[in-house]
Protein backbone atom coordinates (compact mmCIF):
# COMPACT_ATOMS: atom_id res chain seq x y z
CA UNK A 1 182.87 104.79 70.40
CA UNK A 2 184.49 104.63 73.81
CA UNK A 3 187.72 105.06 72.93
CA UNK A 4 187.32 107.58 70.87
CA UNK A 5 188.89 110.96 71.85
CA UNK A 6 186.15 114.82 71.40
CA UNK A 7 188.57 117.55 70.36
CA UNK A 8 186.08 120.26 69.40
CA UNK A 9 182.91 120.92 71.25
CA UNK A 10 181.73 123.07 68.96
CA UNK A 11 180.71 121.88 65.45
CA UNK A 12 182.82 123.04 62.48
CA UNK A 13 180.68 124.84 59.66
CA UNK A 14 182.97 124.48 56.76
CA UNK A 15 184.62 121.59 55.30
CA UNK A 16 188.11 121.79 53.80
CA UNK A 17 188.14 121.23 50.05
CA UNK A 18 189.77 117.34 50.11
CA UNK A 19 186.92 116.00 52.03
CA UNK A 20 185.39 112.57 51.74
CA UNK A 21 182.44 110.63 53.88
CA UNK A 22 183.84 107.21 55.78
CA UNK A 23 182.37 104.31 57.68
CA UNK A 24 184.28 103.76 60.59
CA UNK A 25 183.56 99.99 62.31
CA UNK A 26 185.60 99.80 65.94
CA UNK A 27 187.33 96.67 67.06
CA UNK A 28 184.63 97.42 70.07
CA UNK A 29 181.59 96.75 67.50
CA UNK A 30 181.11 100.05 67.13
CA UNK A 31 181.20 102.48 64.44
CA UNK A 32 180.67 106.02 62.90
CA UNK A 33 180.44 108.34 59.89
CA UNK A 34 182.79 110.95 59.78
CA UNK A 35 184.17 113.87 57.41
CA UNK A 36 187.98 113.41 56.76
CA UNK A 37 190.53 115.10 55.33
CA UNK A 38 191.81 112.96 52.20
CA UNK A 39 191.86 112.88 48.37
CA UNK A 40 190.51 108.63 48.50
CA UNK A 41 191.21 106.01 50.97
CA UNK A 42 194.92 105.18 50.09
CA UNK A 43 196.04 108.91 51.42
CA UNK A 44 193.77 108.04 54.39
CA UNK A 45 195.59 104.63 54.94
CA UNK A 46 198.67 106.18 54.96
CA UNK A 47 197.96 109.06 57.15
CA UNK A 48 196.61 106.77 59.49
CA UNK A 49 199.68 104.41 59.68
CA UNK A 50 201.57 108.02 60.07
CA UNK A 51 200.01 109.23 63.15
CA UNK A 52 198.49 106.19 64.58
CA UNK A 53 195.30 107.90 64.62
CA UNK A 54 192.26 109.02 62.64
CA UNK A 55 191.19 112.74 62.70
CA UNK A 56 187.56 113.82 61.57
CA UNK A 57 184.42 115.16 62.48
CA UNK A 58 181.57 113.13 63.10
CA UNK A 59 178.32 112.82 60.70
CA UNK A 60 175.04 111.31 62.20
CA UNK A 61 172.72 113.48 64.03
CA UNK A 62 172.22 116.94 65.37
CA UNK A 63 173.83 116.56 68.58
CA UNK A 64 177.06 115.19 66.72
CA UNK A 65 177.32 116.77 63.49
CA UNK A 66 180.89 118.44 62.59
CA UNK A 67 181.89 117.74 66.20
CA UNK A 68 186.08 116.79 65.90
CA UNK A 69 187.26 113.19 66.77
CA UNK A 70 190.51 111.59 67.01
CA UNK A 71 190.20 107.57 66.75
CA UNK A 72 193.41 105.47 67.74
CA UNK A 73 194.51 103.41 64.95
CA UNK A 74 195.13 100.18 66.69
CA UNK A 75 190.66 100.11 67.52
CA UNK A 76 189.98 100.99 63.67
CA UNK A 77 188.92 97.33 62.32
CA UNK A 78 187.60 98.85 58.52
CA UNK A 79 186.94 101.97 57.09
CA UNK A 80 184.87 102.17 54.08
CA UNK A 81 184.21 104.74 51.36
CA UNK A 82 181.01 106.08 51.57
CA UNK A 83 181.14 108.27 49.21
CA UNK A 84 183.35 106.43 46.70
């Protein structure tokens, strides 16, 4: 995730109520679970092409858990449903 961008230090305890679970897999190779804000992936698509980024918070351990990300759109190769 080097290109990915921290933008809260501290992890965020509650989740907004349109909240689903996402793979993210990198142009890089890399990739992440994360918490965004979006009623199913079609919003998400289109909020991406929007603001030519991804917003979340990352899902995966204890030292990364609700911690805010911003991904750039042009190193986001798939994102898939998790929970869908």
């Amino acid at each position: 995730m080097s290109d990915t961008h921290m933008i809260n230090p501290r992890p965020i305890s509650d989740d907004p109520p349109d909240t689903r679970v996402v793979e993210i897999h990198m142009t890089d190779g890399g990739s992440a679970w994360m918490l965004v804000d979006s009623a199913d992936l079609d919003d998400l698509k289109g909020t991406i092409n929007a603001r030519r980024l991804l917003c979340g918070r990352l899902i995966g351990g204890a030292g990364v858990n609700g911690r805010g990300v911003l991904i750039p759109a042009d190193r986001i190769q798939m994102v898939i449903d998790v929970d869908g």
